[in-house]
Protein backbone atom coordinates (compact mmCIF):
# COMPACT_ATOMS: atom_id res chain seq x y z
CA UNK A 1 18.60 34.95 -99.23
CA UNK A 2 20.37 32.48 -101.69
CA UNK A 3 22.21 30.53 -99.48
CA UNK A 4 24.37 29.49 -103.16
CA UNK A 5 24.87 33.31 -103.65
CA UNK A 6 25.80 34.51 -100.24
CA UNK A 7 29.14 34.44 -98.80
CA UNK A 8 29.58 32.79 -95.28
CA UNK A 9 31.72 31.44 -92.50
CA UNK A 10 32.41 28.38 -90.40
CA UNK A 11 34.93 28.02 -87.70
CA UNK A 12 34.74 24.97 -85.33
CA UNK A 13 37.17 26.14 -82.61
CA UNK A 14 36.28 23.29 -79.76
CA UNK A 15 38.29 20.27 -80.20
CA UNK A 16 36.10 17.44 -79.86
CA UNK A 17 36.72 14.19 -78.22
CA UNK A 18 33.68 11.53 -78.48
CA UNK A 19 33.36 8.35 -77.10
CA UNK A 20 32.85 6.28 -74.39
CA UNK A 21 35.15 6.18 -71.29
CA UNK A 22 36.67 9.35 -72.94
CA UNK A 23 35.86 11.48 -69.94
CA UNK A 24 39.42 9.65 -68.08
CA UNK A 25 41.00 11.96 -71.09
CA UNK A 26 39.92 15.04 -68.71
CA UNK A 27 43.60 15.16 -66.63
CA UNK A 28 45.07 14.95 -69.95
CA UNK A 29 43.50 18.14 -71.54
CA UNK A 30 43.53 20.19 -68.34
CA UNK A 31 47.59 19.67 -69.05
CA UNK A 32 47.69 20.22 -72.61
CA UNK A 33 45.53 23.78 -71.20
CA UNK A 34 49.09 23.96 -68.65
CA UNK A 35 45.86 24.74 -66.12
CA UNK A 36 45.30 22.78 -62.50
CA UNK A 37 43.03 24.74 -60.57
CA UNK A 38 39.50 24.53 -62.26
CA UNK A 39 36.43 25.75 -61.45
CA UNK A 40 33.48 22.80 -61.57
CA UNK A 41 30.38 24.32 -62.49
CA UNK A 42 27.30 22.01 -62.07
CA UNK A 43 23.51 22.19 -61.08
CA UNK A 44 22.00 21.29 -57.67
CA UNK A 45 20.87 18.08 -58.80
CA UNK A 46 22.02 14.64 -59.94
CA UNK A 47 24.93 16.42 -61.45
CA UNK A 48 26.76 16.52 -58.40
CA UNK A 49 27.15 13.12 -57.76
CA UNK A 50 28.19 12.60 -60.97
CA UNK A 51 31.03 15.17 -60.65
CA UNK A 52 32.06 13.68 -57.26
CA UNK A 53 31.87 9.84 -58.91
CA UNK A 54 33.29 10.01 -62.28
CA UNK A 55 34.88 13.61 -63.13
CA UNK A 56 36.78 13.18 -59.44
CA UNK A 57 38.50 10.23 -60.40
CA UNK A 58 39.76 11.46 -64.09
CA UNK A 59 41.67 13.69 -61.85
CA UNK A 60 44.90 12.97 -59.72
CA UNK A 61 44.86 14.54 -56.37
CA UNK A 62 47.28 17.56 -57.57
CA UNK A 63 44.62 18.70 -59.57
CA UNK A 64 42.88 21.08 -57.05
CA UNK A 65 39.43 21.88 -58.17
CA UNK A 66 36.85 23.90 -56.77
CA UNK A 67 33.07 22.74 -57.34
CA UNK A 68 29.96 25.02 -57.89
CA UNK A 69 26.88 23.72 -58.45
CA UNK A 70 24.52 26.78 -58.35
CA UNK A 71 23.69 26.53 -62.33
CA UNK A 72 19.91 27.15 -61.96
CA UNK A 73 17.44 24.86 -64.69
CA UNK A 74 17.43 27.98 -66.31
CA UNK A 75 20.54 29.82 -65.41
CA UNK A 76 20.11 33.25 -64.47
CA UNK A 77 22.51 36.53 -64.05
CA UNK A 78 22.95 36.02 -59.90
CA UNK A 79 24.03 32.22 -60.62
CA UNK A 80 26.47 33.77 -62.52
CA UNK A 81 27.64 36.55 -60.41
CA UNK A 82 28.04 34.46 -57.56
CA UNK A 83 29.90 31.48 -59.56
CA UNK A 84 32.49 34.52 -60.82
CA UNK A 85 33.15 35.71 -57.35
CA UNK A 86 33.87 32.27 -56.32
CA UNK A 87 36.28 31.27 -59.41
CA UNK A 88 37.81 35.35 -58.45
CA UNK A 89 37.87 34.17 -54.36
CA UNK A 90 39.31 30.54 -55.48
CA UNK A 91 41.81 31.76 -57.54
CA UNK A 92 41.08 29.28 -60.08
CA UNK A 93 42.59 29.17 -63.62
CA UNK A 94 40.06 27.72 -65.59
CA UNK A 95 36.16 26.05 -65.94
CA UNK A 96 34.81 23.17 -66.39
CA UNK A 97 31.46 22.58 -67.04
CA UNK A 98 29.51 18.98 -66.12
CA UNK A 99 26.01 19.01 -66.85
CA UNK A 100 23.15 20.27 -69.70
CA UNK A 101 22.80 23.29 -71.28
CA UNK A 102 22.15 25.30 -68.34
CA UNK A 103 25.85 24.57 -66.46
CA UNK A 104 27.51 25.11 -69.63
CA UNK A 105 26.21 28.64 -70.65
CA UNK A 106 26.63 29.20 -66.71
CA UNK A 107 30.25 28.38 -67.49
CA UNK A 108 30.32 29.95 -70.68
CA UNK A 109 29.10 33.93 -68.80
CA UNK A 110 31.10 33.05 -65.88
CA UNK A 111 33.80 33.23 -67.79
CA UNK A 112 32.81 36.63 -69.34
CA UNK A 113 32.69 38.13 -66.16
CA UNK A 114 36.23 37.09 -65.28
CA UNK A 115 37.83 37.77 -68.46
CA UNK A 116 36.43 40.91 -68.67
CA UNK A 117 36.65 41.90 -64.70
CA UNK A 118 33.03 42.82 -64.68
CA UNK A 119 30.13 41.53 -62.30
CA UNK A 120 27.09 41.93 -64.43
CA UNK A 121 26.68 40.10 -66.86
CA UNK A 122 23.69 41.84 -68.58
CA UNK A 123 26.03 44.31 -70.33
CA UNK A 124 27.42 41.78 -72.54
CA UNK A 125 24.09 40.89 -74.24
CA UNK A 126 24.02 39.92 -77.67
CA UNK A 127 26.43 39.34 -80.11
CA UNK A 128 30.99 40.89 -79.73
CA UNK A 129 30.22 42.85 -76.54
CA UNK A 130 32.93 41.28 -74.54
CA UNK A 131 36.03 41.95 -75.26
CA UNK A 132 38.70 39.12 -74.16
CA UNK A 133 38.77 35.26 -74.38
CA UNK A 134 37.12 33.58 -71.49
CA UNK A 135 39.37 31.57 -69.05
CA UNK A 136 40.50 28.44 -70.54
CA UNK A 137 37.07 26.27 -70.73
CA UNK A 138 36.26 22.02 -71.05
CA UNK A 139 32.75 21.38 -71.51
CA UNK A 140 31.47 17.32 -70.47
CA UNK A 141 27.77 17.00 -71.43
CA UNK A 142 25.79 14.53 -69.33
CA UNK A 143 22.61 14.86 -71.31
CA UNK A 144 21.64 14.90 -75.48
CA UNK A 145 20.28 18.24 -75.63
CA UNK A 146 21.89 22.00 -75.84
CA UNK A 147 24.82 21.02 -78.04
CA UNK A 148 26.01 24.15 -76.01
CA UNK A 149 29.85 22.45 -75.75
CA UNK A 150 30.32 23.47 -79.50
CA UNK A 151 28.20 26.84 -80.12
CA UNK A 152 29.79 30.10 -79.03
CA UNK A 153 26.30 31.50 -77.24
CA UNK A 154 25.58 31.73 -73.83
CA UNK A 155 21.77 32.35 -72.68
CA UNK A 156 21.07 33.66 -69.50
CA UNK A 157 17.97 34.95 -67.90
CA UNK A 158 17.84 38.64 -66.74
CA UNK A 159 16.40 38.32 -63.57
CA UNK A 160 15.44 42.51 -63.50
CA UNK A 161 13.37 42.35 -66.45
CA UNK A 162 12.39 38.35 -66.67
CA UNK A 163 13.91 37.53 -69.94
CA UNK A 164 16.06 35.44 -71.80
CA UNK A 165 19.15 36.99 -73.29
CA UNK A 166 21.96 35.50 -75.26
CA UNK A 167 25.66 36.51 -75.29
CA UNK A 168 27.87 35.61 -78.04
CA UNK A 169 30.97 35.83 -79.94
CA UNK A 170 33.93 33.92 -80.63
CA UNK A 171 35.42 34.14 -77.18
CA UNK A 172 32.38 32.64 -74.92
CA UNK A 173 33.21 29.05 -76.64
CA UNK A 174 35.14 26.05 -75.03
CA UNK A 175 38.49 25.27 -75.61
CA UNK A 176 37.70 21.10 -75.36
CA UNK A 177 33.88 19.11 -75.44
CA UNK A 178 34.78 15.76 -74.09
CA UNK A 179 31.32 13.74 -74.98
CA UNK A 180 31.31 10.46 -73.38
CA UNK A 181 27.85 9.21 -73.59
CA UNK A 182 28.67 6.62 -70.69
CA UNK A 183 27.61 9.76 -68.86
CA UNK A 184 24.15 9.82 -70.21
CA UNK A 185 23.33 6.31 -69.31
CA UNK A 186 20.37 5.89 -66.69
CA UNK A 187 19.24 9.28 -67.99
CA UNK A 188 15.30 9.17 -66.58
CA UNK A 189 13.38 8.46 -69.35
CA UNK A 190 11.46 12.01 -69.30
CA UNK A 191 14.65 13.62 -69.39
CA UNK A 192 15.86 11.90 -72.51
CA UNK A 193 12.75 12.65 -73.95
CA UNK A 194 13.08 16.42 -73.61
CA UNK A 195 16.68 17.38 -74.20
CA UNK A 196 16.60 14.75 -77.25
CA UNK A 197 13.62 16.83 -79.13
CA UNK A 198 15.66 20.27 -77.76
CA UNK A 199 17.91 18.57 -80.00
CA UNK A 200 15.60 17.90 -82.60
CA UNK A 201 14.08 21.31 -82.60
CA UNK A 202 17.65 22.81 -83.29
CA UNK A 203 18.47 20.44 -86.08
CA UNK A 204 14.98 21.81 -87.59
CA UNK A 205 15.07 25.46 -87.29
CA UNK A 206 19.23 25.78 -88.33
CA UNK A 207 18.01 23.71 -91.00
CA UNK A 208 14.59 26.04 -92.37
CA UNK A 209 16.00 29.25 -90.87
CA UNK A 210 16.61 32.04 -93.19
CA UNK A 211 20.08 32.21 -92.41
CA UNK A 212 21.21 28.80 -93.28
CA UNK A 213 24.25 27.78 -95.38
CA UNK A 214 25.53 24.41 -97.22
CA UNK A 215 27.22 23.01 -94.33
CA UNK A 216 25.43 23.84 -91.53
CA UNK A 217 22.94 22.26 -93.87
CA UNK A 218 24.95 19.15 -93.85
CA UNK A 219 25.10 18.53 -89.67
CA UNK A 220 21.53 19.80 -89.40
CA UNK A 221 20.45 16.61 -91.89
CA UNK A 222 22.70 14.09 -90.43
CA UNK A 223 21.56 14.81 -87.12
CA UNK A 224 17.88 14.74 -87.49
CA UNK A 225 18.55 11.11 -89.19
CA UNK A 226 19.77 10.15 -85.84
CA UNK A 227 17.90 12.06 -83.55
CA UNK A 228 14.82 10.85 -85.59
CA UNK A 229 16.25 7.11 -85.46
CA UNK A 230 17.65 6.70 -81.69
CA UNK A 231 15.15 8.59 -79.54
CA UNK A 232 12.84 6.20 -79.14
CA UNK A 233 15.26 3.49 -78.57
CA UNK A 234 17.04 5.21 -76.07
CA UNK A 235 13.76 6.69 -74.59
CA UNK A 236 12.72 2.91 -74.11
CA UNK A 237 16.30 1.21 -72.91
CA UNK A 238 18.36 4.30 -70.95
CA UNK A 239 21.37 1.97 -71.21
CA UNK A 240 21.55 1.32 -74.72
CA UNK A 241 24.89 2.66 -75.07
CA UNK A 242 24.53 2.48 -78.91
CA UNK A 243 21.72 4.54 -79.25
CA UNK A 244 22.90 7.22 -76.75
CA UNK A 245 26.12 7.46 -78.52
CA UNK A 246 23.78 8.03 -81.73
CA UNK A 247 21.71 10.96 -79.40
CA UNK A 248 25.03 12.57 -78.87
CA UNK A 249 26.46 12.72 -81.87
CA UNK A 250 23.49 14.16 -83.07
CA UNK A 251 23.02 16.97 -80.23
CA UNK A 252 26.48 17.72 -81.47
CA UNK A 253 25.73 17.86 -84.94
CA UNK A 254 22.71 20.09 -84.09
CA UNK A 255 24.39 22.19 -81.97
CA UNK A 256 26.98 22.50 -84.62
CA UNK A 257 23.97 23.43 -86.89
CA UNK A 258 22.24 25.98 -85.35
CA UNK A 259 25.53 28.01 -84.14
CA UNK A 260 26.12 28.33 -87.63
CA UNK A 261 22.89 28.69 -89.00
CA UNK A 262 20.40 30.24 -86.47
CA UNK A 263 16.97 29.13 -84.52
CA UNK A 264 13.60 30.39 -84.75
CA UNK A 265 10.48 30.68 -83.53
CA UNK A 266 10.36 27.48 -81.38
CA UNK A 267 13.22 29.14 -79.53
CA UNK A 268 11.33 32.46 -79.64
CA UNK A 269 8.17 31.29 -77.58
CA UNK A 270 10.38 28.81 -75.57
CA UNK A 271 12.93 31.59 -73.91
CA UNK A 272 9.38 33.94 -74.01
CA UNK A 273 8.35 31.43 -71.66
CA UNK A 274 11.40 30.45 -70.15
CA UNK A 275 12.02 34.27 -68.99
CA UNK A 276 8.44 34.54 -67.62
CA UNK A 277 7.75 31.44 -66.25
CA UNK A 278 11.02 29.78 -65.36
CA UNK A 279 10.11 26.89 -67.13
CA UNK A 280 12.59 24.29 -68.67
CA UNK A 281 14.06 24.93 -71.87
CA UNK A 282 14.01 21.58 -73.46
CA UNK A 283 10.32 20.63 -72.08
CA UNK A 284 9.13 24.03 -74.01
CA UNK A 285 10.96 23.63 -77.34
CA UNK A 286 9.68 19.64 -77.22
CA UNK A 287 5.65 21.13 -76.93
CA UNK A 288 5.78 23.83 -79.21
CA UNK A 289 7.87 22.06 -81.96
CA UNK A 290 5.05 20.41 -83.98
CA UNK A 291 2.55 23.45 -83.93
CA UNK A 292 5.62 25.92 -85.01
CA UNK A 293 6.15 23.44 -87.94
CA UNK A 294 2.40 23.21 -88.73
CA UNK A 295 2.46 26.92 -88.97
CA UNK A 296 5.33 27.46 -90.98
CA UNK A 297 4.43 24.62 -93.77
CA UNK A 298 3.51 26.57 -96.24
CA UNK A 299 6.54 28.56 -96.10
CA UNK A 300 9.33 25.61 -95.99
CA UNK A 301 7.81 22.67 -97.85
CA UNK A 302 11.15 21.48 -99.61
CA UNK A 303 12.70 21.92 -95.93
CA UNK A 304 9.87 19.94 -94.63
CA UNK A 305 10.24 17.32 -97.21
CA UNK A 306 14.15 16.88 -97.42
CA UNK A 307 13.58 16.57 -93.45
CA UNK A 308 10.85 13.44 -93.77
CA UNK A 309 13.53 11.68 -96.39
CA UNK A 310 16.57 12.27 -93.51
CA UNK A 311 14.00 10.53 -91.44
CA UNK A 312 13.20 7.82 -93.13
CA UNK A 313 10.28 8.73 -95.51
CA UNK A 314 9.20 9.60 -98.79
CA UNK A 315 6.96 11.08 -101.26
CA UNK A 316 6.99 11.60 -105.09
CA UNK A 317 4.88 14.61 -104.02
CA UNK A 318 6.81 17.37 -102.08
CA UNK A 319 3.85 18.70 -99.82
CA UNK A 320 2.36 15.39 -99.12
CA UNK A 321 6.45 14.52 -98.31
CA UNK A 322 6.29 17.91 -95.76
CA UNK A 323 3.16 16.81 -94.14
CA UNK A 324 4.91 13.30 -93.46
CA UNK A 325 7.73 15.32 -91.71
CA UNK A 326 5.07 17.23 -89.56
CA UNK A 327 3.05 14.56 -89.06
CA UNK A 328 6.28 12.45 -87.90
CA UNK A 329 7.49 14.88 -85.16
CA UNK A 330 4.11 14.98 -83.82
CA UNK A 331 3.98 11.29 -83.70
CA UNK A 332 6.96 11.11 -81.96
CA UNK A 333 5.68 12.95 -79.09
CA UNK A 334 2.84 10.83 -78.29
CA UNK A 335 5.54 7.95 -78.36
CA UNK A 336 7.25 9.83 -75.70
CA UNK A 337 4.73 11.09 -73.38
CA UNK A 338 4.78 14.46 -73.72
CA UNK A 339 2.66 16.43 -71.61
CA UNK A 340 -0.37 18.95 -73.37
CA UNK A 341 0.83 22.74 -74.02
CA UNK A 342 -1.81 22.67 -71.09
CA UNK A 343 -0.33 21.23 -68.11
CA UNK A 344 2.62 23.49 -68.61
CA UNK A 345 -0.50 26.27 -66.96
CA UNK A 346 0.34 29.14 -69.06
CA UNK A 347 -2.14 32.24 -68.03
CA UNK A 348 -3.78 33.01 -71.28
CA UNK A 349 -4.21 36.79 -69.86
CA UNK A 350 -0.43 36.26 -70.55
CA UNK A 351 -0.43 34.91 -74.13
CA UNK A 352 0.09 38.65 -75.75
CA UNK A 353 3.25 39.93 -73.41
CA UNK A 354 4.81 36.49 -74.28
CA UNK A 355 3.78 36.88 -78.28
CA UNK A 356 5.40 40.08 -78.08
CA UNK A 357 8.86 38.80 -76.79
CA UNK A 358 8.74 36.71 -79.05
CA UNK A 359 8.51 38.91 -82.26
CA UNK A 360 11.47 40.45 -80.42
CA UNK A 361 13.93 38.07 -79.96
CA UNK A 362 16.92 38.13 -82.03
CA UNK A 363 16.15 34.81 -84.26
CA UNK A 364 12.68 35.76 -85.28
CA UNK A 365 13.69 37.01 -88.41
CA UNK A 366 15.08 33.62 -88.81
CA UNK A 367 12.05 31.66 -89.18
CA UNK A 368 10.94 30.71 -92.89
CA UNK A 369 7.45 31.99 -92.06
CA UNK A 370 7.69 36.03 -91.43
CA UNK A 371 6.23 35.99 -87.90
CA UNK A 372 4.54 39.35 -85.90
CA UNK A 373 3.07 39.34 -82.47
CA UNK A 374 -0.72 37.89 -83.83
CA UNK A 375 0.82 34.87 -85.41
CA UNK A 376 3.05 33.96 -82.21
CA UNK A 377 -0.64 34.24 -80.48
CA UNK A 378 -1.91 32.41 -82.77
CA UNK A 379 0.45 29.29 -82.29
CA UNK A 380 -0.21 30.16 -78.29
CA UNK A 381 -4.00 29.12 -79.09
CA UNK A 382 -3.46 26.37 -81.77
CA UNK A 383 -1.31 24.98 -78.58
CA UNK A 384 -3.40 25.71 -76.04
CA UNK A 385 -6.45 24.36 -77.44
CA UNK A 386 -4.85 20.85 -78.45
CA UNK A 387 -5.76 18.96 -75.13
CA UNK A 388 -4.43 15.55 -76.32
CA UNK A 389 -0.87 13.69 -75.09
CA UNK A 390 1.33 16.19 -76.98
């Protein structure tokens, strides 16, 4: 599709306050909401303590919240059941998510549920299925990853049939993102490593997908310059506060990308695996990333190449500028330690059930390379069979 030709939307309905300290701006938002009974929604992890230490005391003691942190890695349809019943047994007036991705699409469906007085949230799959605004909603990312505090998708795994599914419309979005990367300072360094190329992999594919327009364009470029630029850096000192204010303006930017543009195949094999395995998100979008690209070159080498420039590089020719891209990605992975496709011990007797999930999912036909089941085993392989650092 001409992207010049087409007509298309954007609509940014978060307000977004960046910077750092801006977190103490949290009591100030809740009453601009008129809410002061939230529900917390965290992981079992780290998160916690982070919630107890810095969220707690950007709140005065009238503000009576309620904390749940039983937002799985990969969040799944029971986390959010029981989360609803708890914001329904709380009384609570509104969410607040603290965390990655996975606490803020936890937020995101438990908020479906309680708009829409329902308890599973597997009927709302896919895109304008529920039918009222979620419960008033303030998203505070603690990593540079989802970008899910500005996209209006929630993915959850369907724990009956072991899959990934997303819900989405313009009501599962938040009504504030307060991004303070203070928060993200200290991040382990394997951890910065994986949600920053999650971020990386959406500033890609919204980029190359099929579906992409001028200005989702725009924030896809701009953040894999600084992606690209401050992932290393950050990788290397976890409390550069520079350079992880530069990873979280461009998760932002890439999340801002991709929910107006689309994924692709990365994403595909990633919630493929993701619904099988349980596996983390970000750690499967950061493998597959360079094969998907080496497969898809052929398809998207002005893509490719306009990516290498926003990195840094050029070419007078255009394919030898799309190999640089490729080859730049890949790089970058050996600079951060990535594990092999291999350790992530992937059955191969499994490689053809997860190829065809992935020719289903809903952004396949998003991916600048037409992609069926053989060429999704195919990547599976050209993975599989790379045994170096990747």
């Amino acid at each position: 599709m001409d992207k010049w030709k087409s007509i298309f939307s954007f609509s940014l309905p978060t307000k977004i306050i960046f910077g750092s300290g801006c977190v103490k701006n949290l009591y100030v938002q809740l009453e601009e909401l008129g809410v002061n009974r939230p529900l917390i929604v965290t992981g079992h992890n780290n998160t916690s303590n982070i919630v107890r230490e810095r969220i707690a005391k950007a709140l005065p003691s009238e503000i009576d919240y309620i904390l749940f942190d039983g937002a799985d890695v990969n969040p799944k349809d029971k986390n959010v059941l029981t989360g609803a019943n708890v914001y329904r047994a709380s009384e609570a007036d509104s969410l607040i998510a603290v965390g990655g991705g996975s606490p803020i699409d936890c937020a995101k469906a438990i908020g479906v549920l309680v708009a829409n007085e329902a308890d599973d949230i597997r009927i709302f799959e896919n895109k304008n299925t529920a039918s009222k605004p979620i419960p008033p909603l303030i998203c505070i990312p603690t990593t540079s990853g989802s970008g899910s505090e500005l996209t209006f998708s929630s993915v959850i795994t369907n724990t009956k049939e072991n899959y990934k599914m997303t819900i989405r419309n313009n009501y599962t979005v938040a009504k504030t993102a307060l991004c303070d990367p203070e928060l993200t300072l200290g991040m382990p360094d394997s951890l910065t490593a994986f949600t920053g190329l999650d971020a990386l992999t959406h500033a890609i594919e919204a980029f190359t997908a099929t579906c992409a327009e001028p200005i989702s364009d725009a924030a896809a470029l701009y953040a894999i310059e600084l992606i690209y630029q401050s992932l290393l850096p950050a990788y290397n000192d976890g409390n550069n506060l520079l350079e992880r204010s530069k990873m979280m303006i461009g998760s932002m930017l890439a999340g801002i990308a991709f929910s107006h543009s689309d994924v692709a195949s990365v994403h595909c094999i990633s919630e493929a695996l993701g619904g099988m395995y349980d596996l983390p998100h970000g750690i499967c979008n950061a493998i597959l990333l360079p094969y998907v690209m080496e497969y898809n070159m052929d398809f998207c080498i002005n893509q490719y190449a306009r990516i290498a420039r926003a990195m840094g590089y050029n070419s007078s020719d255009e394919k030898e500028c799309a190999k640089i891209a490729i080859s730049a990605v890949r790089n970058l992975t050996y600079d951060l330690n990535l594990p092999a496709f291999s350790s992530l011990q992937i059955e191969p007797a499994d490689y053809q059930i997860i190829a065809q999930r992935s020719a289903k999912n809903g952004s396949n036909k998003s991916n600048p390379r037409p992609m069926k089941e053989k060429d999704y085993f195919n990547v599976l392989e050209m993975a599989f069979k790379n045994h170096s650092a990747l």
